[in-house]
PDB file of N, CA and C in Angstrom:
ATOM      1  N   UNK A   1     -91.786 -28.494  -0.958  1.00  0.00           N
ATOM      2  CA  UNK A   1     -90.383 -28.507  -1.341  1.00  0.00           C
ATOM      3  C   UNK A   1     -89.823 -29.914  -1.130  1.00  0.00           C
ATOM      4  N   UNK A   2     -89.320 -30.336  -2.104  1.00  0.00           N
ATOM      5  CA  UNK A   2     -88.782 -31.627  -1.885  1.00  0.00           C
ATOM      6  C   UNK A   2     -87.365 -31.550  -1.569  1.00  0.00           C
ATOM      7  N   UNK A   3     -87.211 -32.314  -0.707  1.00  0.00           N
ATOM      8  CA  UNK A   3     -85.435 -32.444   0.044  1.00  0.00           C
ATOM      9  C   UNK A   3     -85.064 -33.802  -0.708  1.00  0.00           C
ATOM     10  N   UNK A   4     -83.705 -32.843  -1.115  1.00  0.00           N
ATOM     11  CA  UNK A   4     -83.212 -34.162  -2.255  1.00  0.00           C
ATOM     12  C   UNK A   4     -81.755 -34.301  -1.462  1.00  0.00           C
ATOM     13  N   UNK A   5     -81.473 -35.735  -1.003  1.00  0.00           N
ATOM     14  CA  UNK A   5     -80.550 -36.299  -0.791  1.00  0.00           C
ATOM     15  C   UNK A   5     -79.837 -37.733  -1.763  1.00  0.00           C
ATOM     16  N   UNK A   6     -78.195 -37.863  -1.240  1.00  0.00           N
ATOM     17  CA  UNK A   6     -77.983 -38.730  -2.167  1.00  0.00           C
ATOM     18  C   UNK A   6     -78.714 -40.478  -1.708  1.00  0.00           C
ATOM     19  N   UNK A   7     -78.674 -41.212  -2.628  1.00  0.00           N
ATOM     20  CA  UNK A   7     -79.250 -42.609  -2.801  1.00  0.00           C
ATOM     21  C   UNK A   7     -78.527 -43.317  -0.994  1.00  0.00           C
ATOM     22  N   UNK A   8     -76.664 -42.908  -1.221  1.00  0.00           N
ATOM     23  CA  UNK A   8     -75.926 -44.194  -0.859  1.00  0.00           C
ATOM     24  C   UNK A   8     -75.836 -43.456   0.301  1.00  0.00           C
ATOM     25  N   UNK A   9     -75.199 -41.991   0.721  1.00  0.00           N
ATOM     26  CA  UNK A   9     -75.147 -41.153   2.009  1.00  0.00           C
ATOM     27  C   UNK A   9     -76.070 -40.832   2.270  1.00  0.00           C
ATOM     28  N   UNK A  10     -77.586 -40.753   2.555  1.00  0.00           N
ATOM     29  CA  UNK A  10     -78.135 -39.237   2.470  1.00  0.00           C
ATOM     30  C   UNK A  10     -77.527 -38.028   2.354  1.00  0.00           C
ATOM     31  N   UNK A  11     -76.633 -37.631   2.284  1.00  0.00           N
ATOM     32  CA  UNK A  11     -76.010 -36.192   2.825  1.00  0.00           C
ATOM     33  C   UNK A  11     -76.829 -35.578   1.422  1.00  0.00           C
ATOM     34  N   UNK A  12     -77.496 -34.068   2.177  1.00  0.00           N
ATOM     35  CA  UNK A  12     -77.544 -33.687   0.524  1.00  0.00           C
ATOM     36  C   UNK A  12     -76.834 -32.458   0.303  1.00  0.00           C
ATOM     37  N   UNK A  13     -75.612 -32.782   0.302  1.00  0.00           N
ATOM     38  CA  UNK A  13     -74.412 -32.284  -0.406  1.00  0.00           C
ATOM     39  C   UNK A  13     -74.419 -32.831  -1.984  1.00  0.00           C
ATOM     40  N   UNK A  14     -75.652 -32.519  -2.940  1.00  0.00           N
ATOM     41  CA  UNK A  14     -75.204 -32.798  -4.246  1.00  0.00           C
ATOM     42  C   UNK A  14     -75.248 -31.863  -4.923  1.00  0.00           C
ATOM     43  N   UNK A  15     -75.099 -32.163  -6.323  1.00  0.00           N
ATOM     44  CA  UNK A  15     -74.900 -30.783  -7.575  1.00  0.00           C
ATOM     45  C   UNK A  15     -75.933 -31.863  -8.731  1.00  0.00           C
ATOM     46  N   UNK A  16     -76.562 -30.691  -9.293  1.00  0.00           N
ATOM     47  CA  UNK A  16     -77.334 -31.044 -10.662  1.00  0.00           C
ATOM     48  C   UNK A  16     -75.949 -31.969 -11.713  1.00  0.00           C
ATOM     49  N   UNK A  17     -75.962 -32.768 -12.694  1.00  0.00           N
ATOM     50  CA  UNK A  17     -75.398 -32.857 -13.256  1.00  0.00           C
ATOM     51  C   UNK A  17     -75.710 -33.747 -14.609  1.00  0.00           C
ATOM     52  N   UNK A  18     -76.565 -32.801 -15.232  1.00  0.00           N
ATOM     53  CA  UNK A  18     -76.875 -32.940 -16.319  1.00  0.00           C
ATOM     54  C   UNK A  18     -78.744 -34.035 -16.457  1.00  0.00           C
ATOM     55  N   UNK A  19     -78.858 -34.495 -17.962  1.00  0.00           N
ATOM     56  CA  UNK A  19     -79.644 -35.259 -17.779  1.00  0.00           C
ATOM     57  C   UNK A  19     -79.713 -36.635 -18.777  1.00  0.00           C
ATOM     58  N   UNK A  20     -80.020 -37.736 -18.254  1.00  0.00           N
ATOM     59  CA  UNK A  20     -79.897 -38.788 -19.401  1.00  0.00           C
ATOM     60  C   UNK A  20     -80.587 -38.693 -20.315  1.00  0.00           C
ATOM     61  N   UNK A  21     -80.288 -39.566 -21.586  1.00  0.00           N
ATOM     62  CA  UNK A  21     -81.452 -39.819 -22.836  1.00  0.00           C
ATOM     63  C   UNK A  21     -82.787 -39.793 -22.964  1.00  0.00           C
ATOM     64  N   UNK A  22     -83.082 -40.402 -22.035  1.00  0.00           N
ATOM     65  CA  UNK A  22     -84.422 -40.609 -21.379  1.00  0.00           C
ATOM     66  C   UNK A  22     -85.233 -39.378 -20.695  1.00  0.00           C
ATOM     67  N   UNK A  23     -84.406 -38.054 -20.280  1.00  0.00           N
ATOM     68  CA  UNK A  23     -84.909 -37.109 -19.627  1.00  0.00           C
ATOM     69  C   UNK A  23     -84.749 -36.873 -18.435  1.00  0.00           C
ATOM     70  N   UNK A  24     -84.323 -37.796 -17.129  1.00  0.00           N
ATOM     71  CA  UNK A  24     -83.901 -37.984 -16.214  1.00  0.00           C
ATOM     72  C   UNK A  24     -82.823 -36.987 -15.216  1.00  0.00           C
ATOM     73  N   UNK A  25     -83.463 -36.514 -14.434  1.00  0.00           N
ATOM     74  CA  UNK A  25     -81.962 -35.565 -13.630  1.00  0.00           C
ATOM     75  C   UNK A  25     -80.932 -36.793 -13.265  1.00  0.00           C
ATOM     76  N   UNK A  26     -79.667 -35.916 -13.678  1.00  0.00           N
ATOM     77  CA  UNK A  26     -78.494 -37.124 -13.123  1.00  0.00           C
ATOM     78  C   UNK A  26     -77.980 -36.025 -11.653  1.00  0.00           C
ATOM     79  N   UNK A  27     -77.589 -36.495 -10.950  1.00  0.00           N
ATOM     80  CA  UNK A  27     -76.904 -35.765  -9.614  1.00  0.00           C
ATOM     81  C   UNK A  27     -75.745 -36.201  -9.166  1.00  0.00           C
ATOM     82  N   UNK A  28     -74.769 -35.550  -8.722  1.00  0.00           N
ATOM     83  CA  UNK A  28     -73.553 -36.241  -7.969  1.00  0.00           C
ATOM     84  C   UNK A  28     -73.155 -35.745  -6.617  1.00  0.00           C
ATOM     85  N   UNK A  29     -73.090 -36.645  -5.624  1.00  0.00           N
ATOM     86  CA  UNK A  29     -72.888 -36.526  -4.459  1.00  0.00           C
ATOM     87  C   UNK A  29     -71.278 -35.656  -4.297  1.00  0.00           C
ATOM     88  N   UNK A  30     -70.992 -35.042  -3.190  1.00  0.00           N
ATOM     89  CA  UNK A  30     -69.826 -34.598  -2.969  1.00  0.00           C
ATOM     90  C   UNK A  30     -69.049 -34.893  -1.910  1.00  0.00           C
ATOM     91  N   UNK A  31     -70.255 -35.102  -0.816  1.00  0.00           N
ATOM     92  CA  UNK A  31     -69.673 -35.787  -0.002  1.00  0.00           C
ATOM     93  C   UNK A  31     -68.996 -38.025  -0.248  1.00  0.00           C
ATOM     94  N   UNK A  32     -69.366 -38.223  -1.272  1.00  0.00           N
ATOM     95  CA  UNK A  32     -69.127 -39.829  -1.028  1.00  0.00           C
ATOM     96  C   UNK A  32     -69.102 -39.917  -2.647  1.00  0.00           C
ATOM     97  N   UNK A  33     -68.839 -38.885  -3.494  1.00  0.00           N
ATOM     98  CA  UNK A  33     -68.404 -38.838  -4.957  1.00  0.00           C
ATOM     99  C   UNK A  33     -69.257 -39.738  -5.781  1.00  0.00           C
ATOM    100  N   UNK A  34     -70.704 -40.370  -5.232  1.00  0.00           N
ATOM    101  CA  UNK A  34     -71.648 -41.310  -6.282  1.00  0.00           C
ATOM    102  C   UNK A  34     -72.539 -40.323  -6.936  1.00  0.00           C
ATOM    103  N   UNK A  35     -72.469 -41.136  -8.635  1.00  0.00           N
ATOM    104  CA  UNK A  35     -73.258 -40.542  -9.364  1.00  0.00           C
ATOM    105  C   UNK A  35     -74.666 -41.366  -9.255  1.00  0.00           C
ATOM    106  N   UNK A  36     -75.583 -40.601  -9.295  1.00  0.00           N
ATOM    107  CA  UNK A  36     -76.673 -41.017  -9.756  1.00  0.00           C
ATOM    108  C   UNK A  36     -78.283 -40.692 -10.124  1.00  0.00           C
ATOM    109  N   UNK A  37     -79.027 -41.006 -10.638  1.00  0.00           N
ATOM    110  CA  UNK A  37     -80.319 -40.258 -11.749  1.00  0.00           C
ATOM    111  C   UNK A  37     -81.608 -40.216  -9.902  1.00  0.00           C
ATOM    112  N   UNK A  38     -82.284 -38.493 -10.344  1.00  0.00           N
ATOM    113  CA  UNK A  38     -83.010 -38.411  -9.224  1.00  0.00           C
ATOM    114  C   UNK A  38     -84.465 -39.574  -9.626  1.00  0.00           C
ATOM    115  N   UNK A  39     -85.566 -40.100  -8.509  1.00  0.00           N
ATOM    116  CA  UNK A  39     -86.270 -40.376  -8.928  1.00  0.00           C
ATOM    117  C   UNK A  39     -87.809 -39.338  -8.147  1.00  0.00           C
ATOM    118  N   UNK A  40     -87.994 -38.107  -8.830  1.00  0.00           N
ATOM    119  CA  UNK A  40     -88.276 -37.314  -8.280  1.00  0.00           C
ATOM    120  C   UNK A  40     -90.064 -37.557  -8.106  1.00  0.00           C
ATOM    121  N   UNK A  41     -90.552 -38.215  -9.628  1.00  0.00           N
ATOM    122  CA  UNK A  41     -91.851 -38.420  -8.849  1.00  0.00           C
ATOM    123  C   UNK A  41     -91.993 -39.477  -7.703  1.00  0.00           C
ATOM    124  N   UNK A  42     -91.248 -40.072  -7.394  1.00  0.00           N
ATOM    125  CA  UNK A  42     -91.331 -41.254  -6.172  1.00  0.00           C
ATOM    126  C   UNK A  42     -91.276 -40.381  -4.902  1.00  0.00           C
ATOM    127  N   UNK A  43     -90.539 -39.215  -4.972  1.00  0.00           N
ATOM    128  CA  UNK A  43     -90.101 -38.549  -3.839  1.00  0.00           C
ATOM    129  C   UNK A  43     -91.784 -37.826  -3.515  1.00  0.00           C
ATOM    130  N   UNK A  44     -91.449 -36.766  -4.703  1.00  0.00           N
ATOM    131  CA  UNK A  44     -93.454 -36.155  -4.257  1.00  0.00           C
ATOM    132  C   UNK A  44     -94.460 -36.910  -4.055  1.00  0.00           C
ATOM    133  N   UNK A  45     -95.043 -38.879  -4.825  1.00  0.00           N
ATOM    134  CA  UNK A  45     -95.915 -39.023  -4.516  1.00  0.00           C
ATOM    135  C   UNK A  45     -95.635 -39.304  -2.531  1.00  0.00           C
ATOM    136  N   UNK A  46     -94.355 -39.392  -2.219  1.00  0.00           N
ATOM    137  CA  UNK A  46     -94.399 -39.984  -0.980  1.00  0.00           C
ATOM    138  C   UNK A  46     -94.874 -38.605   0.013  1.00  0.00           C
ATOM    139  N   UNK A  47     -93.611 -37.338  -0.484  1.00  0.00           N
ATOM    140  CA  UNK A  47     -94.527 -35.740   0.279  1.00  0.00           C
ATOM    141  C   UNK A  47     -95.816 -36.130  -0.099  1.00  0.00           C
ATOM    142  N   UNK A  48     -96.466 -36.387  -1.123  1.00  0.00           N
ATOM    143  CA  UNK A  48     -98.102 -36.282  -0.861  1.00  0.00           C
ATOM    144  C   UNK A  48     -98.801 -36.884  -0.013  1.00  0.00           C
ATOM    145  N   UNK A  49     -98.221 -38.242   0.456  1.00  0.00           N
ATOM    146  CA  UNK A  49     -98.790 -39.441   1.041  1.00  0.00           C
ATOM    147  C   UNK A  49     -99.029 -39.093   2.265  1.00  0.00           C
ATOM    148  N   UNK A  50     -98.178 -38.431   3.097  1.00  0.00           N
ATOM    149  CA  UNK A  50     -97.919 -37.468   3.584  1.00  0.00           C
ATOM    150  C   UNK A  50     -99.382 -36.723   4.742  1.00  0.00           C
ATOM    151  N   UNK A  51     -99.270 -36.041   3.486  1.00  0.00           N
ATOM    152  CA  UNK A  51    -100.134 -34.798   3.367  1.00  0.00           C
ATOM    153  C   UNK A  51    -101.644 -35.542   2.967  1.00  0.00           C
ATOM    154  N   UNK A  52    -102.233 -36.903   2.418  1.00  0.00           N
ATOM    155  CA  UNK A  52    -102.991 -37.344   2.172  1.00  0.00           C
ATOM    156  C   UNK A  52    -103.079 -37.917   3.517  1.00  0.00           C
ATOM    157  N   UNK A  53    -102.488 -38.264   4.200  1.00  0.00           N
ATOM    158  CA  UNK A  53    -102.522 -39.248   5.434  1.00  0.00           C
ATOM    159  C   UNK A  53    -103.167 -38.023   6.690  1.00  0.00           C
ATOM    160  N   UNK A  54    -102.747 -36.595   6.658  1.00  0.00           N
ATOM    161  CA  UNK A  54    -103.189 -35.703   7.505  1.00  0.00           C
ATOM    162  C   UNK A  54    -104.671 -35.222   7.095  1.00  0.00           C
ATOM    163  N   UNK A  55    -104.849 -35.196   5.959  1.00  0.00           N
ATOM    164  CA  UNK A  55    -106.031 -34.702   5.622  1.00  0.00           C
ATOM    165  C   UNK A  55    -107.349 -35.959   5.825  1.00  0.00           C
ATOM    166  N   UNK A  56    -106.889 -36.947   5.853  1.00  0.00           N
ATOM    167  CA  UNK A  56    -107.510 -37.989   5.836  1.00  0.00           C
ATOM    168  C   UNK A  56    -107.848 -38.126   7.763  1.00  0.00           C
ATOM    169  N   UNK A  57    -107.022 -37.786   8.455  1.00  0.00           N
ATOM    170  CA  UNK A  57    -106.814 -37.847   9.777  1.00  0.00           C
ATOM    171  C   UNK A  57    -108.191 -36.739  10.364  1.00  0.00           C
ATOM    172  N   UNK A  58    -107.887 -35.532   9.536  1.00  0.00           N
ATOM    173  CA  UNK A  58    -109.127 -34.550   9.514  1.00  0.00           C
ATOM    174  C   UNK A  58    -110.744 -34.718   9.167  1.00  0.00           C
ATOM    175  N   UNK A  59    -110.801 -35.764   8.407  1.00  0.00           N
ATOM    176  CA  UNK A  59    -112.671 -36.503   8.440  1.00  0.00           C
ATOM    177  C   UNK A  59    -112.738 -35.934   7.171  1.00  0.00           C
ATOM    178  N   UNK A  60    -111.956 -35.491   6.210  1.00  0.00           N
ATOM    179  CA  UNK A  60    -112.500 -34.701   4.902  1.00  0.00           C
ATOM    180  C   UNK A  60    -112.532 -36.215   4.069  1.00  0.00           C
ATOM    181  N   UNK A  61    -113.605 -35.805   2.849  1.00  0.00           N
ATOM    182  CA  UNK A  61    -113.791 -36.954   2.473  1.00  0.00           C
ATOM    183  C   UNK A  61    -112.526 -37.418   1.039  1.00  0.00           C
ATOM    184  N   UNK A  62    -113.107 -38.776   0.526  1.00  0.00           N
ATOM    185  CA  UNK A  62    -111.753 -39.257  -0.413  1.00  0.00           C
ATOM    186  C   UNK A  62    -111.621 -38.498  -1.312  1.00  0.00           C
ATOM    187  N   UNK A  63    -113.142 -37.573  -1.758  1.00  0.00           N
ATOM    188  CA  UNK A  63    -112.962 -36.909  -3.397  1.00  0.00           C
ATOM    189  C   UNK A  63    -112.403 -35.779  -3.079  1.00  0.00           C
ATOM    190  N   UNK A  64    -112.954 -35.222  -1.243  1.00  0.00           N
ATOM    191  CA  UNK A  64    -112.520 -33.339  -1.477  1.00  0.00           C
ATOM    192  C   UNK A  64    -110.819 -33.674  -1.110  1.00  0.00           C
ATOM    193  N   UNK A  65    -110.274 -34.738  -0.440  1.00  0.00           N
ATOM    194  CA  UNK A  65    -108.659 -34.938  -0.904  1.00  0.00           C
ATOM    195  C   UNK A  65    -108.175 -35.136  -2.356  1.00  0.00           C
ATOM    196  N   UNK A  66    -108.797 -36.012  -3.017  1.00  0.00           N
ATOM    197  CA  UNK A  66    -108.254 -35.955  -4.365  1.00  0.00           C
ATOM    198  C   UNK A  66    -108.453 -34.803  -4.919  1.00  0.00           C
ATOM    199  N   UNK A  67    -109.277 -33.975  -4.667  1.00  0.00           N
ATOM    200  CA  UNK A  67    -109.261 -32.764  -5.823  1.00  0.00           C
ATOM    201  C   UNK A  67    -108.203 -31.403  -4.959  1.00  0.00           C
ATOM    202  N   UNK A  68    -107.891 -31.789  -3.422  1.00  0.00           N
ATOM    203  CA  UNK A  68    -107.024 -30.918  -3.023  1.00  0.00           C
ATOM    204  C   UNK A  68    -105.332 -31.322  -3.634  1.00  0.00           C
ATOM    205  N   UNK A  69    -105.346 -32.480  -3.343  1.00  0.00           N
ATOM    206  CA  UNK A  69    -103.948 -32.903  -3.448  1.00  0.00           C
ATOM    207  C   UNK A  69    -103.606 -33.377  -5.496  1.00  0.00           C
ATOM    208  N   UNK A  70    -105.076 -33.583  -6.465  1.00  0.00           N
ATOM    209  CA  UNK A  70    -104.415 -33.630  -7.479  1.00  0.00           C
ATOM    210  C   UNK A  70    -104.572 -34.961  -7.674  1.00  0.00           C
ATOM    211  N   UNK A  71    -104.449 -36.052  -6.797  1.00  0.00           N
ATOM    212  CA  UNK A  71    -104.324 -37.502  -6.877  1.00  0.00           C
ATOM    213  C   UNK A  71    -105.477 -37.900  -7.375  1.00  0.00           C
ATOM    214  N   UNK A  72    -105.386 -39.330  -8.597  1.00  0.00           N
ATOM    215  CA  UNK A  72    -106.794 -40.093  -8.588  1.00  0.00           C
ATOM    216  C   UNK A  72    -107.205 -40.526  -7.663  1.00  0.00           C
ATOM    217  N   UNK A  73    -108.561 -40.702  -7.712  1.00  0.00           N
ATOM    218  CA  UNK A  73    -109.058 -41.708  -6.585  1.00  0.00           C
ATOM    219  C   UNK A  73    -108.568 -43.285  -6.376  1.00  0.00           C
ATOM    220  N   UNK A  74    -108.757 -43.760  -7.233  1.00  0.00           N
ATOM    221  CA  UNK A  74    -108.021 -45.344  -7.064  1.00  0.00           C
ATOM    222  C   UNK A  74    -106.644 -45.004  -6.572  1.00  0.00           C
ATOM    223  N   UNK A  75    -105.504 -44.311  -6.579  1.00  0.00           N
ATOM    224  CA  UNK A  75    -104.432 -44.025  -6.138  1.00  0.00           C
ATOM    225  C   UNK A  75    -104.673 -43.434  -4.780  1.00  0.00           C
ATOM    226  N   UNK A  76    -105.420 -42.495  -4.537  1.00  0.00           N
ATOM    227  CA  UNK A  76    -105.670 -42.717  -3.288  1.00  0.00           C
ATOM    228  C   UNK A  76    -106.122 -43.120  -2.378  1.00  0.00           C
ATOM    229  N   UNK A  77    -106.963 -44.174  -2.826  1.00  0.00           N
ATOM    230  CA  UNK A  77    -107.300 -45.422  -2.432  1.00  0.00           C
ATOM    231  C   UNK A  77    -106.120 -46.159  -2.173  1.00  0.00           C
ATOM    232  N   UNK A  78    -105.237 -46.555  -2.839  1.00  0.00           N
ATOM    233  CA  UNK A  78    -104.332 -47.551  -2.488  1.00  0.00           C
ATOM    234  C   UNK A  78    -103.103 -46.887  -1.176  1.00  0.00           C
ATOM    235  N   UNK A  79    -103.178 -45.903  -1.448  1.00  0.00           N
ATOM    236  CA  UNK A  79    -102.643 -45.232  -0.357  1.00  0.00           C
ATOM    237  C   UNK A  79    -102.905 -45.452   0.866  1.00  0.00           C
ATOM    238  N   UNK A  80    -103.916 -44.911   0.633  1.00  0.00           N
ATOM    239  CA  UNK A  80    -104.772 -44.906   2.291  1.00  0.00           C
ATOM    240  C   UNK A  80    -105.109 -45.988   2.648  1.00  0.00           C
ATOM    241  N   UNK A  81    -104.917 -47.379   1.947  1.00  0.00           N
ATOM    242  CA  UNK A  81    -104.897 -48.982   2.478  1.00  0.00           C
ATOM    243  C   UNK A  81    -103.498 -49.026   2.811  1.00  0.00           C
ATOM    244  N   UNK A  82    -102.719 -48.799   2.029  1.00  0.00           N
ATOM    245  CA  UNK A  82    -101.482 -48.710   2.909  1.00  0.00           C
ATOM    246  C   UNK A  82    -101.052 -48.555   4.110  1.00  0.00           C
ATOM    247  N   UNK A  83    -101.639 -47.021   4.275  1.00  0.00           N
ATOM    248  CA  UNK A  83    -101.137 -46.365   5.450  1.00  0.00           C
ATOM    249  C   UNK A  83    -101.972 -47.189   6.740  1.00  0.00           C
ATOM    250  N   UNK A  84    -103.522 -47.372   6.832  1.00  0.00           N
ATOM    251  CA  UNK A  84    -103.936 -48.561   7.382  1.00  0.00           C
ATOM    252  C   UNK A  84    -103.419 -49.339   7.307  1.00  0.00           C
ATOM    253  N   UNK A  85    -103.258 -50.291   7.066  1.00  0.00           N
ATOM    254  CA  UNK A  85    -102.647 -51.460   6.975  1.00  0.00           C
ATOM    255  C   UNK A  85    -101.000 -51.606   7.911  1.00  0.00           C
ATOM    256  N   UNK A  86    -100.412 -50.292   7.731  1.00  0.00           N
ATOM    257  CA  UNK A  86     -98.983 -50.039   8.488  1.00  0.00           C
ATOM    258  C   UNK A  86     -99.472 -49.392  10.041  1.00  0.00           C
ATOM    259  N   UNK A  87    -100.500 -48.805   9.813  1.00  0.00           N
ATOM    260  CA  UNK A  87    -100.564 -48.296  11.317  1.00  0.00           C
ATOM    261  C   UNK A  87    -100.627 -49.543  12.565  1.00  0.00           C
ATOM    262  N   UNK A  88    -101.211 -50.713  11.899  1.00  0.00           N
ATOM    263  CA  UNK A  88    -101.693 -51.831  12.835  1.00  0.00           C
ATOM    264  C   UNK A  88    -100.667 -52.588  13.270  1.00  0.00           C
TER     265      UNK A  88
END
């Protein structure tokens, strides 16, 4: 489940509100009245990263994560240099 808060408050006090040209959810805050478009795959690949970072913690290998979580391998590759790279 992804927890959707606004950009400028977090509060997630928002409402759906409609969608742009492009396809885009637009949202508007209620608490701090800003409009603005969700960026929802940024939100899940980060829940995944997540969840790639625990499974990875567990000794399972890079392919049986990619085929649990869905992710390519080169993407989860770059991930998991990431998350190394920040732990240090």
């Amino acid at each position: 489940m992804i927890k959707i808060t606004c950009r400028k408050c977090n509060s997630p006090n928002i409402r759906k509100n409609g969608h742009t040209k492009s396809g885009r959810q637009k949202c508007h805050s209620r608490d701090c009245n800003f409009y603005s478009t969700l960026n929802l795959k940024k939100m899940e690949l980060e829940e995944k990263s997540e969840l790639i970072e625990k499974l990875y913690q567990e000794r399972l290998s890079q392919k049986a994560i990619s085929r649990i979580t869905g992710i390519s391998h080169p993407i989860l590759s770059k991930i998991l240099k990431k998350s190394c790279t920040s732990d240090r």
